[in-house]
Every structure is written in structure tokens, then in C-alpha cells.
Protein backbone atom coordinates (compact mmCIF):
# COMPACT_ATOMS: atom_id res chain seq x y z
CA UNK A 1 -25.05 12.86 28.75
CA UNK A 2 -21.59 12.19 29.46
CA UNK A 3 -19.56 10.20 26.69
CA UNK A 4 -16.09 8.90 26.82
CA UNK A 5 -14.43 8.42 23.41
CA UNK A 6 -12.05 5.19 23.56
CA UNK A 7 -9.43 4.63 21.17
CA UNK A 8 -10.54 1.67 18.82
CA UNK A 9 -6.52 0.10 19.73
CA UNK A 10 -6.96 0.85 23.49
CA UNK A 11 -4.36 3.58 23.15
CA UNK A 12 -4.67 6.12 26.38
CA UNK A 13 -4.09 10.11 25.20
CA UNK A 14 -0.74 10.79 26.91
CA UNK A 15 1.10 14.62 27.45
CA UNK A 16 4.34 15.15 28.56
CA UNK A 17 6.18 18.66 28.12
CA UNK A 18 2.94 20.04 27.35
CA UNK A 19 2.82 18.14 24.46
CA UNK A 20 -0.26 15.75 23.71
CA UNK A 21 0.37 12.07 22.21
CA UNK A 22 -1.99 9.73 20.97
CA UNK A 23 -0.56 6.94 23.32
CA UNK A 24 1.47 6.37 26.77
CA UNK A 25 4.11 4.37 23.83
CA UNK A 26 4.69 7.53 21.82
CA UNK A 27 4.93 9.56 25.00
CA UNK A 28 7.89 7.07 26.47
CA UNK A 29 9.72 7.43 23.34
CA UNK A 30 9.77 10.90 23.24
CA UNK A 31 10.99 10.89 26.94
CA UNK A 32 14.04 8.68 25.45
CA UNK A 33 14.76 10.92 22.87
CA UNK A 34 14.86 13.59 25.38
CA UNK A 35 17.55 11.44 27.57
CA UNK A 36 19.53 10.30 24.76
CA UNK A 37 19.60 14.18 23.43
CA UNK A 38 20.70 15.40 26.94
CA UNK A 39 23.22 12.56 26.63
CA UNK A 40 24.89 13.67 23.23
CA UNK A 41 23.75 10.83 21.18
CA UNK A 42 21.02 12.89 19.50
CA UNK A 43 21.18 16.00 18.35
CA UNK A 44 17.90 17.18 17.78
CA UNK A 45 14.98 15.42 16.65
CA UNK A 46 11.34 16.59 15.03
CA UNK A 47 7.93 15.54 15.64
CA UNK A 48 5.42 14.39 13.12
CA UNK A 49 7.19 15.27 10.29
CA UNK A 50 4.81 15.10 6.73
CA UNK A 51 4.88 13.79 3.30
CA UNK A 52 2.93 14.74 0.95
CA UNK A 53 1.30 11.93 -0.87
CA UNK A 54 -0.61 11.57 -4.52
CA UNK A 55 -4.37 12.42 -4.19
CA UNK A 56 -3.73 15.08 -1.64
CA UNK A 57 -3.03 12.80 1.12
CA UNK A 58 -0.61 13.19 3.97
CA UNK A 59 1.66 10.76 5.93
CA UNK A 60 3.43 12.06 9.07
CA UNK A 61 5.78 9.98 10.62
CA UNK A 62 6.27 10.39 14.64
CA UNK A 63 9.44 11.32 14.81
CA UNK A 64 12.61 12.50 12.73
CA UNK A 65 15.81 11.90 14.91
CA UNK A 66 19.38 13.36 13.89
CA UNK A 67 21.96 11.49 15.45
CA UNK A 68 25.56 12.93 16.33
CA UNK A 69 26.97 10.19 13.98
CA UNK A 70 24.97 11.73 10.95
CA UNK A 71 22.05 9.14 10.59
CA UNK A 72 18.76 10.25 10.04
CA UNK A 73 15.78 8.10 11.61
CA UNK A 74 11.95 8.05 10.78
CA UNK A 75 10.03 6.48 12.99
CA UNK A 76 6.72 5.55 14.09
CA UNK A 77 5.24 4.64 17.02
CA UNK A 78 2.82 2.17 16.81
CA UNK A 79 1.21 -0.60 18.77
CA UNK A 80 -1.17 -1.79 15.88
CA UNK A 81 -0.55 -1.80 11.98
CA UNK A 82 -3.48 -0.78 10.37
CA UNK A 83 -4.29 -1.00 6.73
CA UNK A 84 -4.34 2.36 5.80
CA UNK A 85 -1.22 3.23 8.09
CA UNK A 86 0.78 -0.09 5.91
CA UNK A 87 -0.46 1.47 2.07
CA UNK A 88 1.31 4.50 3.17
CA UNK A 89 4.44 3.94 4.59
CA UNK A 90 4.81 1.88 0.97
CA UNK A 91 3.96 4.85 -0.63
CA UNK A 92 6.02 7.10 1.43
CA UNK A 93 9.00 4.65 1.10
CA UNK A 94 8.79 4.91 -3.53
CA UNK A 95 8.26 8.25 -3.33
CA UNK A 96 11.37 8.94 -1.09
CA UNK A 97 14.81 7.66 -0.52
CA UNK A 98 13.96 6.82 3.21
CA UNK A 99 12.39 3.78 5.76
CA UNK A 100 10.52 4.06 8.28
CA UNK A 101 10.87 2.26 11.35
CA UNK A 102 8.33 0.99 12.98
CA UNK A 103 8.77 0.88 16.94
């Protein structure tokens, strides 16, 4: 028997690069970093970068951008808040000096 797994939010497994992503959203964003790299504005930029977390849990964020004026971006990707995903980014926002944005 032939089963499909859906995404409980909808989201639609996306590659680009060879790269997977859990959605066609985090997939366009990466093409923009891509563009705005090419065009100077960024100078590099990581994917799913982690934080540890008490009780052994980890957070990754989508992306860590580094910008050729010197900021430093987290962001996440993200078409639905969940729960879980808003009781970490608290947690992940004590523990270290940094926000995440949420796009």
C-alpha cells in the first residue's frame, strides 16, 4: 500500500541546490540569500544553526546571515507558530544575547 505523508501545516518538501527544505517558504528565502550574497549585501550565511538547550534539547534556527555591514541575523522560516517552536525561541533568546526573527 502506497502512503503519502502530508505535513500537518500543509508545508510541501522543497530542494534547491541539492539541498532539501521542509517548505517551498524556506526554499525562496534561501534563493534570496543567495541573490543578495551574489549582490554584496551578504557575506555568507549558515543553515540551521543549533543551540543547545537545558534537558538535552536542541533549537536550530534556519538560517544565520552575516551581513557586509557587520549584523548578524537568526532567522526562521515559518508559516505556523507552534507551541513547542514559541517555548524555545524564549529559551533560546535567556540563554543567549540574540533574537530570532521570525519570517
Amino acid at each position: 500500500m502506497n502512503r503519502k505523508h502530508f505535513h500537518k501545516f500543509n508545508a510541501i518538501k522543497t530542494e534547491s541546490d541539492g539541498l532539501k527544505f521542509d517548505s517551498k517558504k524556506e526554499a525562496r528565502y534561501y534563493d534570496q540569500l543567495k541573490l543578495a550574497q551574489q549582490a554584496g549585501f551578504v557575506l555568507f550565511f549558515l543553515r540551521q544553526p543549533a543551540f543547545d538547550l537545558p534537558g538535552n534539547v536542541k533549537y536550530r534556527a534556519d538560517f544565520q546571515i552575516f551581513y557586509a555591514d557587520g549584523r548578524v541575523r537568526f532567522v526562521d522560516v515559518k508559516g505556523h507558530k507552534t507551541k513547542d517552536f514559541i517555548m524555545k525561541k524564549k529559551m533560546v533568546e535567556a540563554i543567549y544575547p540574540i533574537e530570532i526573527e521570525i519570517v
